[in-house]
Protein backbone atom coordinates (compact mmCIF):
# COMPACT_ATOMS: atom_id res chain seq x y z
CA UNK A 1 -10.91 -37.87 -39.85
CA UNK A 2 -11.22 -37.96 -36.00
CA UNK A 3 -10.94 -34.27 -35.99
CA UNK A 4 -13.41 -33.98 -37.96
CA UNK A 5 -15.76 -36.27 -36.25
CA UNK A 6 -14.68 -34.55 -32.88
CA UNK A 7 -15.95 -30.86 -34.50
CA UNK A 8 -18.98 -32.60 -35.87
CA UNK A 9 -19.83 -33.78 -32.54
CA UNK A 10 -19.65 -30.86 -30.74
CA UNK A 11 -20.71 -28.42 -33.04
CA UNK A 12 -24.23 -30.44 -32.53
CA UNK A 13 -23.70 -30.84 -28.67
CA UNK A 14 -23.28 -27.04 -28.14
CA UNK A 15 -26.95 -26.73 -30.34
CA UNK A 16 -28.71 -28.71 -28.23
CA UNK A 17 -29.18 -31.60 -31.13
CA UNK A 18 -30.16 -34.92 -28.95
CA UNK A 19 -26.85 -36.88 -27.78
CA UNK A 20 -28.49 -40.16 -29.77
CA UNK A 21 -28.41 -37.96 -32.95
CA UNK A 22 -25.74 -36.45 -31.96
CA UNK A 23 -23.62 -39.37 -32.09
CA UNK A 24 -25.23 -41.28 -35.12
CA UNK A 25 -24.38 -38.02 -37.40
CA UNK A 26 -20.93 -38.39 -35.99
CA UNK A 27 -20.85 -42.23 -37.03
CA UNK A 28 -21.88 -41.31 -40.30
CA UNK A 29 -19.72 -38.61 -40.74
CA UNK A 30 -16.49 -40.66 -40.24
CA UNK A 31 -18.05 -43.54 -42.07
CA UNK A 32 -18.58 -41.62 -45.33
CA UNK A 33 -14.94 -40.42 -44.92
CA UNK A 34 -13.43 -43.83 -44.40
CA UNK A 35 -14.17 -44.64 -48.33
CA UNK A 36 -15.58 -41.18 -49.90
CA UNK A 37 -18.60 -43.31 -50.58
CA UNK A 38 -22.09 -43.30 -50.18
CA UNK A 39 -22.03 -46.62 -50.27
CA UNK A 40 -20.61 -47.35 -46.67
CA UNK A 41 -23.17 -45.79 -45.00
CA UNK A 42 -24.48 -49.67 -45.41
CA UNK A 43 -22.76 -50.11 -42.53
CA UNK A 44 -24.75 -48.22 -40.56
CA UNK A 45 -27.90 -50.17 -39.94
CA UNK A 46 -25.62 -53.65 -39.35
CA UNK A 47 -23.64 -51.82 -37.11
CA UNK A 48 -26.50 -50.33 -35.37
CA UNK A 49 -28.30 -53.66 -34.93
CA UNK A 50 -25.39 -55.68 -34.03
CA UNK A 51 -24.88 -53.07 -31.08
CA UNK A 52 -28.18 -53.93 -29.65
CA UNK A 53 -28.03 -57.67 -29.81
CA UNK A 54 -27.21 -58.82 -26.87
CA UNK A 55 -29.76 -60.49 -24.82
CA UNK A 56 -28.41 -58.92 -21.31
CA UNK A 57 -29.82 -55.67 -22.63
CA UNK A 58 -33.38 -57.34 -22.34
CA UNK A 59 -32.94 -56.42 -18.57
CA UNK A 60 -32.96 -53.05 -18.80
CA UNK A 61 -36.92 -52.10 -19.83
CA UNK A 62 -37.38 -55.26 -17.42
CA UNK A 63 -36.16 -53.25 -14.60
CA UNK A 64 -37.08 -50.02 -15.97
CA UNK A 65 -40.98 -51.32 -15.80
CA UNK A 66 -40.28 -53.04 -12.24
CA UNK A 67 -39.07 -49.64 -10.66
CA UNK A 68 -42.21 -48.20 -12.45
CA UNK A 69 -45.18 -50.58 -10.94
CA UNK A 70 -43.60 -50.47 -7.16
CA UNK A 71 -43.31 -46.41 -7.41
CA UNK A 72 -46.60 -46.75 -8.34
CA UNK A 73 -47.39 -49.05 -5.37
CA UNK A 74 -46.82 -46.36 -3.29
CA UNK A 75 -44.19 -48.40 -1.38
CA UNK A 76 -42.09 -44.95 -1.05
CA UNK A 77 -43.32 -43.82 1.94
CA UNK A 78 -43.43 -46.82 3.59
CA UNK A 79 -39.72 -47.16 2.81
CA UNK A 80 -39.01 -43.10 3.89
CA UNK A 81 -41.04 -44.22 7.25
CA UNK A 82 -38.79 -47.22 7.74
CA UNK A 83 -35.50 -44.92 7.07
CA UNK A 84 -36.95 -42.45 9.56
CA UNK A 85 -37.63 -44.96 12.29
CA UNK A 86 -34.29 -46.37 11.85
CA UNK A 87 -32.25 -43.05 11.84
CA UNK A 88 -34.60 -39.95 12.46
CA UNK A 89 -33.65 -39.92 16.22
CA UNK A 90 -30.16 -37.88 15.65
CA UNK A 91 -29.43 -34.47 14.89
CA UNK A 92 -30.38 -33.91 10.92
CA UNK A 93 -32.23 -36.71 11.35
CA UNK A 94 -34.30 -36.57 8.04
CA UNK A 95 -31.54 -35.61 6.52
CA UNK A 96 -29.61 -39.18 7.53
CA UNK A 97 -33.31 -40.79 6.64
CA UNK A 98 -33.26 -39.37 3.13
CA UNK A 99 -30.17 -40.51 2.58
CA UNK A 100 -30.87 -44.59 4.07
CA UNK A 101 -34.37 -44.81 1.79
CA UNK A 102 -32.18 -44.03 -1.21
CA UNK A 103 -29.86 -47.40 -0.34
CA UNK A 104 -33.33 -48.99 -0.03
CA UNK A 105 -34.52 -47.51 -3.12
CA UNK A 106 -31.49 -48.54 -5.17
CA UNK A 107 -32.32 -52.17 -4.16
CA UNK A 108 -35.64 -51.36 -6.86
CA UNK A 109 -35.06 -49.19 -9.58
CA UNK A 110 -31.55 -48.42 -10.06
CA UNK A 111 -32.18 -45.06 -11.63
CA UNK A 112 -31.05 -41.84 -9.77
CA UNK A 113 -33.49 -39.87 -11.72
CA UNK A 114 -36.24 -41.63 -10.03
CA UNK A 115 -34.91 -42.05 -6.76
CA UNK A 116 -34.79 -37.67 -7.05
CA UNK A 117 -38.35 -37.92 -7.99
CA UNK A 118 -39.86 -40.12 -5.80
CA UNK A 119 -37.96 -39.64 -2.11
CA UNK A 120 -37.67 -35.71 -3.06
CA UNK A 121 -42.07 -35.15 -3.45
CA UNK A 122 -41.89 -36.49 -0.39
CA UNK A 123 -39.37 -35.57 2.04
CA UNK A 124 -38.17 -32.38 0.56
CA UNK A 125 -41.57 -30.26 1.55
CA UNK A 126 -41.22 -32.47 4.95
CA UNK A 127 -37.70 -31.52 5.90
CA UNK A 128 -38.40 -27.70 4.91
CA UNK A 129 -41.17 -27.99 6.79
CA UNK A 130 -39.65 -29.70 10.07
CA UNK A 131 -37.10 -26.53 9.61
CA UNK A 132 -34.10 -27.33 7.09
CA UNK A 133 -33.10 -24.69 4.85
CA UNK A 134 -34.88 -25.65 1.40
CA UNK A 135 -31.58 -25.64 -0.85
CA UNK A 136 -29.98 -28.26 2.09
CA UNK A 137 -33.25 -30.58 1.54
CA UNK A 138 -32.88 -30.16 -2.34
CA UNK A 139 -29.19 -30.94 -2.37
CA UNK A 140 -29.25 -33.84 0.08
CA UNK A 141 -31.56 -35.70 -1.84
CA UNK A 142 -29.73 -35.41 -5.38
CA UNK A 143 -26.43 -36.17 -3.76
CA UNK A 144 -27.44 -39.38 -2.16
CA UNK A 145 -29.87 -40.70 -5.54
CA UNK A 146 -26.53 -41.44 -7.14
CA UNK A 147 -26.49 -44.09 -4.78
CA UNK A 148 -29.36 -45.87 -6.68
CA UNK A 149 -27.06 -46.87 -9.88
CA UNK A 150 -24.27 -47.65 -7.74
CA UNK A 151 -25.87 -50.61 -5.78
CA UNK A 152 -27.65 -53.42 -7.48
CA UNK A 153 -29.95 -53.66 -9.36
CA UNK A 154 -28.56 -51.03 -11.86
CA UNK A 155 -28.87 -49.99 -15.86
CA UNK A 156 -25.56 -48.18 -16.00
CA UNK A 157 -24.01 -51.51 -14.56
CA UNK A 158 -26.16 -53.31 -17.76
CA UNK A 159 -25.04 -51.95 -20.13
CA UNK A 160 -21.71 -51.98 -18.90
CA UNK A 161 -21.51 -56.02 -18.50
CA UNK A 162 -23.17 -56.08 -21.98
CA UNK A 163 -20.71 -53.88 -23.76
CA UNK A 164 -17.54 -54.91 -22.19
CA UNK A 165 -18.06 -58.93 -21.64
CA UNK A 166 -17.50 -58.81 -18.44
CA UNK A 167 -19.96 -60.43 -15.06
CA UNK A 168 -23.34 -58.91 -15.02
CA UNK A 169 -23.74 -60.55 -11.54
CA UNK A 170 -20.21 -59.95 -10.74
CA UNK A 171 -20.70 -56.23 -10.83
CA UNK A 172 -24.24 -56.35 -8.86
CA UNK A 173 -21.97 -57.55 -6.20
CA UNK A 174 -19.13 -55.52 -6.47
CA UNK A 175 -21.71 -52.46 -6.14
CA UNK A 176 -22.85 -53.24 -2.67
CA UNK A 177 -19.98 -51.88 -0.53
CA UNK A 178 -19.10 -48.39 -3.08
CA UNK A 179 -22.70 -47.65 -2.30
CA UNK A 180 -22.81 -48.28 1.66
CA UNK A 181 -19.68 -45.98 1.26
CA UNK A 182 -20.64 -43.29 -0.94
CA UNK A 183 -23.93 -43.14 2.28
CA UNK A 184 -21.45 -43.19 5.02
CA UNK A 185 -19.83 -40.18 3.66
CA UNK A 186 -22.74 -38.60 2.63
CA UNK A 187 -23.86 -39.22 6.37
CA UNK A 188 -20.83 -37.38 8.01
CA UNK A 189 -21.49 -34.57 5.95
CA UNK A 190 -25.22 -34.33 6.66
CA UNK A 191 -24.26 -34.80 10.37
CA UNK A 192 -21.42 -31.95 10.06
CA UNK A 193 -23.82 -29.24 8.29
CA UNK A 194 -26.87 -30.06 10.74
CA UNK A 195 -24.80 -29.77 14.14
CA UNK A 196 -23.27 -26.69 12.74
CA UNK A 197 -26.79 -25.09 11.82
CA UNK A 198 -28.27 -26.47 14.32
CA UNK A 199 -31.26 -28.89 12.41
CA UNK A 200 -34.24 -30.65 14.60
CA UNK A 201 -33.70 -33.82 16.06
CA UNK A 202 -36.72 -36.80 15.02
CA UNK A 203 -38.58 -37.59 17.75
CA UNK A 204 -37.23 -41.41 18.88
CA UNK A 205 -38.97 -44.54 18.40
CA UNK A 206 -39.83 -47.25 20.45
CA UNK A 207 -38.65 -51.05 20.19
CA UNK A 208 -42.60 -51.96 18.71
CA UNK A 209 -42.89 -48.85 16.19
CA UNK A 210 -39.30 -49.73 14.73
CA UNK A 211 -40.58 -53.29 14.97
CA UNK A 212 -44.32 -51.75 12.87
CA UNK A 213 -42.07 -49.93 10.65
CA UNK A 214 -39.58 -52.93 9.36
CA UNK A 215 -43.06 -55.08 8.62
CA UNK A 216 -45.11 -52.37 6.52
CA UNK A 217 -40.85 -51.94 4.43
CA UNK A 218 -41.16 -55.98 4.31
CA UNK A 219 -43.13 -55.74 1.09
CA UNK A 220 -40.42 -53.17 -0.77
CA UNK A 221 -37.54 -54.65 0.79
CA UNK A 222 -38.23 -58.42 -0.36
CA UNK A 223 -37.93 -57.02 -3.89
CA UNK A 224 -34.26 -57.15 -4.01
CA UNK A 225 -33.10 -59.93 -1.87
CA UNK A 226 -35.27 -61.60 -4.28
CA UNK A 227 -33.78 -60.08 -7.29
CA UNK A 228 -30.14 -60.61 -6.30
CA UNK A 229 -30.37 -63.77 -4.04
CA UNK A 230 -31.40 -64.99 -7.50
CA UNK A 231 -28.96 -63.66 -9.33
CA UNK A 232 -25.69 -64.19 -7.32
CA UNK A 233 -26.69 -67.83 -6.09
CA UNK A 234 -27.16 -68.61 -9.78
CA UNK A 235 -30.99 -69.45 -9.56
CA UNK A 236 -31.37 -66.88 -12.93
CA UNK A 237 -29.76 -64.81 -15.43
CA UNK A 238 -29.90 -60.83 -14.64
CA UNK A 239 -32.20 -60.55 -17.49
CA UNK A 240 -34.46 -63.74 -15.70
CA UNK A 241 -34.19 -61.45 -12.65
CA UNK A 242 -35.77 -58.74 -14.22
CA UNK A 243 -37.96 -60.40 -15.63
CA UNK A 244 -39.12 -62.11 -11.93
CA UNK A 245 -38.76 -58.24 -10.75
CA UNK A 246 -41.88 -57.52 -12.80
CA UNK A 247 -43.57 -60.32 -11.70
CA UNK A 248 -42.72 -59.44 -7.70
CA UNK A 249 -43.87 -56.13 -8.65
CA UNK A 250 -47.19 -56.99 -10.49
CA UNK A 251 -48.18 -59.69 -7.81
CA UNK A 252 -47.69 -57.22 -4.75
CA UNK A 253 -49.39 -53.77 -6.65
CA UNK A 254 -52.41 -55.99 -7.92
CA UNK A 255 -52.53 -58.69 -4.81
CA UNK A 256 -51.43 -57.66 -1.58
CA UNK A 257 -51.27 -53.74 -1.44
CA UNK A 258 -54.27 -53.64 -4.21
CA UNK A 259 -53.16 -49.77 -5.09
CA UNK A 260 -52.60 -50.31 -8.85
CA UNK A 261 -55.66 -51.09 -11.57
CA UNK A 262 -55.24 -52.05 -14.77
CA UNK A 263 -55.64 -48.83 -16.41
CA UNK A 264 -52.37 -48.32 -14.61
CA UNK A 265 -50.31 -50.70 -16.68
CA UNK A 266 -50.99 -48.67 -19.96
CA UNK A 267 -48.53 -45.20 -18.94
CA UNK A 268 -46.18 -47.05 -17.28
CA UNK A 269 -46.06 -49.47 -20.31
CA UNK A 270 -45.64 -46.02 -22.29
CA UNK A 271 -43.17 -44.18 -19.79
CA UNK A 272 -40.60 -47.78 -19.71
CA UNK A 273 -41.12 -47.61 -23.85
CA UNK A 274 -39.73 -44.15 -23.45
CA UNK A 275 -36.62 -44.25 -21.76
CA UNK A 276 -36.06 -47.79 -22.68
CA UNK A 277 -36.36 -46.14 -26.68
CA UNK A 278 -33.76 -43.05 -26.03
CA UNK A 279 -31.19 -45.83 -24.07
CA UNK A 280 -31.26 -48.07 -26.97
CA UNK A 281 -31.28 -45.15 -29.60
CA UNK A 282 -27.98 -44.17 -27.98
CA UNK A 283 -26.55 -47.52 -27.90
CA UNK A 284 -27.36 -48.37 -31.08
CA UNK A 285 -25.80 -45.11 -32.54
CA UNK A 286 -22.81 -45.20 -30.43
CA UNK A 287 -21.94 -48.56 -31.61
CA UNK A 288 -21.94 -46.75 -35.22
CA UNK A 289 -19.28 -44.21 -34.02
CA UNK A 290 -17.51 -46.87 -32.11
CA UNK A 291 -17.14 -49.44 -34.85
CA UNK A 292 -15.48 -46.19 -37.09
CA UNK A 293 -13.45 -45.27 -34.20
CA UNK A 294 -11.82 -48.83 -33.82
CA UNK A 295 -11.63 -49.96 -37.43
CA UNK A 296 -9.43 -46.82 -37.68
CA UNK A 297 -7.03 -47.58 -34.14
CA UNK A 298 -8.18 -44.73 -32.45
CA UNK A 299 -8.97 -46.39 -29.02
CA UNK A 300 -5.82 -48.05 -29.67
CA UNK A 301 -3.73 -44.78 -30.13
CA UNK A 302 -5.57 -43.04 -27.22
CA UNK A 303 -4.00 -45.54 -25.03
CA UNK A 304 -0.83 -45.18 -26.36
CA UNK A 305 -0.73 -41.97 -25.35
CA UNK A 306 -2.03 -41.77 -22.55
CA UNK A 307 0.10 -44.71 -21.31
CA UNK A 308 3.26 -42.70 -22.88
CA UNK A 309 2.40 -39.65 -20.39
CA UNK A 310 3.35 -41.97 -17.12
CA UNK A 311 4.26 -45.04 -16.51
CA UNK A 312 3.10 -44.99 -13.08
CA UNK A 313 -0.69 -47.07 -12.87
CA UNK A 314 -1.77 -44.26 -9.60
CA UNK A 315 -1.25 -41.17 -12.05
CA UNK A 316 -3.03 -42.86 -15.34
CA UNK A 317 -5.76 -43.85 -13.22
CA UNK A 318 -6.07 -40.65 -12.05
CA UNK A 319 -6.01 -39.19 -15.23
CA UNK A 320 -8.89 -41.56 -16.70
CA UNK A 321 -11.28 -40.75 -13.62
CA UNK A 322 -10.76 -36.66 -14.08
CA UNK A 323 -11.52 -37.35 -17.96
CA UNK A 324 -15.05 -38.85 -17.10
CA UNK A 325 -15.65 -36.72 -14.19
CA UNK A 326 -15.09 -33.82 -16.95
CA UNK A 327 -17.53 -35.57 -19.56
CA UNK A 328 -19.62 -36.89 -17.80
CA UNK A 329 -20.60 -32.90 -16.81
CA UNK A 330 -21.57 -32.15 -20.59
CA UNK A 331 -22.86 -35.60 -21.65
CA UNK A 332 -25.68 -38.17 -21.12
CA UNK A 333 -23.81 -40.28 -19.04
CA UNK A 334 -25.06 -43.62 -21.01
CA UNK A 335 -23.86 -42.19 -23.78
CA UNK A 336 -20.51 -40.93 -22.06
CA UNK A 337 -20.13 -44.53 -20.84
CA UNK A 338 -21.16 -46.12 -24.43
CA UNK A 339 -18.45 -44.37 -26.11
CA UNK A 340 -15.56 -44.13 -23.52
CA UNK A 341 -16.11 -47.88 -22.33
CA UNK A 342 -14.24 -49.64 -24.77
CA UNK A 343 -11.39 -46.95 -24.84
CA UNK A 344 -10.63 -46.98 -21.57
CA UNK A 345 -11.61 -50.42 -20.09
CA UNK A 346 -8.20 -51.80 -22.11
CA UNK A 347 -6.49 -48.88 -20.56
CA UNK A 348 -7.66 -49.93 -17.16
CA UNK A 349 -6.78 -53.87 -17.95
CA UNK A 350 -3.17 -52.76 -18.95
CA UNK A 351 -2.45 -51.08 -15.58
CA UNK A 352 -4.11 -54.18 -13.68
CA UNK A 353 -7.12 -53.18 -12.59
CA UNK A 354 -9.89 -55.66 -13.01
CA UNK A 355 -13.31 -55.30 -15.29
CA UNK A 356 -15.36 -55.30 -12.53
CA UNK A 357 -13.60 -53.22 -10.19
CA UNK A 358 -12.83 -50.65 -13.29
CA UNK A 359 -16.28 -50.92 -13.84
CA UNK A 360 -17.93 -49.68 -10.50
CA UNK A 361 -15.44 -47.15 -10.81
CA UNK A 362 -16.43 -45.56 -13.93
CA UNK A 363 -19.86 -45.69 -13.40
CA UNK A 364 -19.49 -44.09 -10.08
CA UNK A 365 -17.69 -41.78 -11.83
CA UNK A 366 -20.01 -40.80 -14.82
CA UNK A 367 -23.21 -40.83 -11.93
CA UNK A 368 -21.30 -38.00 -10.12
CA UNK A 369 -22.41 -36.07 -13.32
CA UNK A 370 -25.90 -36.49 -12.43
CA UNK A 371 -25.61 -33.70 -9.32
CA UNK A 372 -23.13 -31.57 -11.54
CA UNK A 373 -23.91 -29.04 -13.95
CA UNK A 374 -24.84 -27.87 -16.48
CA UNK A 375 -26.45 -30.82 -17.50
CA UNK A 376 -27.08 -32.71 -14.08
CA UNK A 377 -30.43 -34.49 -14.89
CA UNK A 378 -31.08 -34.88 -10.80
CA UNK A 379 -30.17 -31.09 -10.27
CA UNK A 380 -33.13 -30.11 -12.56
CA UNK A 381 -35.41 -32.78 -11.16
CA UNK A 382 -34.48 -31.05 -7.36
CA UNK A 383 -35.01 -27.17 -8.73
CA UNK A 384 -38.18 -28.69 -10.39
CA UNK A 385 -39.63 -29.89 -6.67
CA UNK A 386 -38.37 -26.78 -5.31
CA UNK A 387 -38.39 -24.00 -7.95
CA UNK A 388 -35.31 -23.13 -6.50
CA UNK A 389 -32.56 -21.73 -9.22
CA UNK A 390 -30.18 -24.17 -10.81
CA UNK A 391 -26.80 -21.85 -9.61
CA UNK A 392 -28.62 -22.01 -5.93
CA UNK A 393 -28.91 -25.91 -5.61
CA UNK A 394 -25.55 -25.45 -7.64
CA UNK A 395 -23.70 -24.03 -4.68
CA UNK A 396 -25.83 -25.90 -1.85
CA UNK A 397 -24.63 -29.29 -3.01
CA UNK A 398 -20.44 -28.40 -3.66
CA UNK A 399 -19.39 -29.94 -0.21
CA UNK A 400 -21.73 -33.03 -0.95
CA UNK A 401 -20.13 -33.41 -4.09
CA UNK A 402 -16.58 -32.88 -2.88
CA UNK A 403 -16.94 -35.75 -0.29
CA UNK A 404 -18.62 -38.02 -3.09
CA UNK A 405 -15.30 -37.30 -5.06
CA UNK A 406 -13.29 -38.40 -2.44
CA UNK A 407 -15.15 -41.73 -1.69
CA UNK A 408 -14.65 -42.21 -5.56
CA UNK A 409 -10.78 -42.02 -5.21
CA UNK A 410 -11.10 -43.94 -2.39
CA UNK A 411 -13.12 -47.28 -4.26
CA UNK A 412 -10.85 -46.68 -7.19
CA UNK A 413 -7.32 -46.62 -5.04
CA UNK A 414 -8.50 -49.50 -2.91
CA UNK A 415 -9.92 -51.82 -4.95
CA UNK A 416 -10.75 -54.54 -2.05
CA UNK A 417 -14.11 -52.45 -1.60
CA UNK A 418 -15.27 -53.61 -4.89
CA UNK A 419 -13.83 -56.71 -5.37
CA UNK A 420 -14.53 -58.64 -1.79
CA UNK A 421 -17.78 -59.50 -2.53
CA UNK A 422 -17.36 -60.75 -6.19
CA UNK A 423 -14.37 -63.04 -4.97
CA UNK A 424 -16.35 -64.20 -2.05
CA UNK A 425 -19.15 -64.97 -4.37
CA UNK A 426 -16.73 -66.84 -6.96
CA UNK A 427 -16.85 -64.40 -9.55
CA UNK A 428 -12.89 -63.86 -9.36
């Protein structure tokens, strides 16, 4: 049966059949063989619903809408002009500044995709401009919008915590330190490249414009102290936070900045639908395929082999973080983490590792994908800014990814940078 669920599943991959479809025909494929009988496929729609009924999910469209009113805002370039006060000054200076507004970005949406979007119309056209090579600019800014679903607030850590029981809040704060670190390293490499071609320097800043800079970013910045002061001092739920994160978002775009209407609301109401729809399609599907998948021990006998390979914790963890660095290049990664979460999170308990710090890993892991191809959905969103061709930005952004792969084996093999935080915050 699980070979023929495996050929069912990629036979529709390889046609290009949606991944939420995708996986539901799987599900009902390996339901209808459990019992030769139509009559299972009853199963489906509890299984389905039962897979979205968790009231943590509630925060995802929550912060899926927030993201949408404060890119509307147009609190972007204020937060670009605050990065480029703070770092333009060096060699590769926007370069370093592209890479700072995506850690404040993160602290907003959460969503790589966006972060692409938003901080590449913008500085992409600036840094070719100010004389970067165009394919540098592109790759730059897709390598360092992974950082936006790494550090809190972030969907991929949602659904996580929902799925696998384990500490919404408690992996907000474990992300905080991964995504300094996945910056630093992106920062070296920026650095190296731009002294070796020899990229501008910014023009520096005095004392009063950095001082000018840090009060127009006050606005964007409040947004998630708010959101996980909140959260990690207990004042609200995750889901509560989101639901303040609208609120934040409504009260500055309408209030204080004034730059949003009403007529606004209605797309973004429409766009947050949208994804928030395809998300829970794929949850809700995958929990079909992973209800047939556990009723018949495969997670179970997955483990055992892979724990009968080695005994030795180093070499099956490295083993589990080349599998989703593998998958995650030919998958949605929500639906990569959906389905391999509860097969490997056991695997990862068994060999000590903790939820949350197995956690940060994997979805470091699976956002890696994102800049990857063939289906890297922040790769397209760079060539689609640029026009440039996907096996160009493909080869610009190699040594970018090679030093994100190391900082990956470097929060999974010392687990202290995810899990310092979290047990100074109680959550150990």
């Amino acid at each position: 049966m699980f070979v023929s669920i495996i050929v069912v599943f990629a036979t529709l991959l390889i046609l290009g059949v949606p991944i939420g479809f995708t996986i539901g025909v799987a599900g009902l494929v390996g339901l209808y063989m459990m019992a030769q009988d139509v009559a299972m496929f009853t199963m489906a729609p509890l299984q389905f619903f039962s897979g979205l009924d968790m009231f943590t999910l509630m925060a995802m469209p929550f912060f899926i809408l927030a993201g949408e009113i404060m890119n509307k805002t147009g609190i972007t370039g204020r937060l670009v002009k605050f990065s480029n006060i703070l770092v333009g000054n060096v060699r590769g200076g926007l370069a370093h500044a592209n890479i700072v507004a995506s850690v404040f970005f993160a602290g907003m949406t959460g969503a790589a995709v966006s972060d692409t979007a938003a901080i590449g119309t913008m500085l992409i056209p600036a840094m070719e401009e100010d004389g970067y090579d165009l394919d540098f600019a592109a790759s730059v800014t897709a390598a360092s919008s992974i950082i936006g679903p790494t550090i809190p607030p972030s969907n991929m850590m949602v659904i996580y915590g929902s799925l696998m029981n384990v500490s919404i809040a408690g992996l907000f704060a474990a992300g905080f330190l991964p995504g300094l670190t996945l910056a630093a390293v992106l920062m070296v490499m920026s650095a190296f490249i731009s002294i070796k071609r020899g990229y501008p320097k910014g023009m520096k800043t005095t004392f009063k414009e950095k001082l000018i800079g840090l009060k127009d970013a006050t606005l964007p910045l409040l947004m998630p102290i708010i959101i996980l002061g909140g959260i990690l001092s207990g004042v609200f739920t995750p889901t509560e936070a989101a639901a303040v994160a609208v609120a934040y978002a409504m009260v500055v775009g309408f209030f204080i900045l004034k730059s949003i209407k009403l007529k606004d609301l209605s797309p973004m109401f429409v766009n947050t639908a949208k994804i928030t729809g395809v998300v829970f399609l794929i949850i809700g599907t995958a929990s079909i395929l992973s209800w047939v998948l556990a009723i018949n021990q495969v997670p179970e006998m997955i483990a055992q082999w892979l724990l009968s390979t080695t005994e030795n914790p180093k070499i099956i963890l490295l083993l589990i973080i080349l599998l989703m660095l593998v998958v995650g290049m030919f998958m949605d990664i929500a639906a990569a983490l959906i389905i391999l979460g509860p097969i490997l999170h056991p695997i990862a308990l068994s060999i000590g590792m903790s939820g949350i710090h197995f956690g940060i890993v994997m979805v470091l892991s699976l956002n890696i994908a994102l800049m990857t191809p063939p289906v890297g959905a922040c790769l397209f969103v760079a060539c689609s800014i640029t026009k440039l061709k996907l096996s160009t930005l493909s080869r610009a952004i190699i040594p970018f990814i090679i030093v994100e792969v190391i900082a990956l084996f470097i929060i999974a093999y010392v687990p202290e940078i995810s899990t310092f935080l979290p047990g100074l915050l109680g959550f150990y």
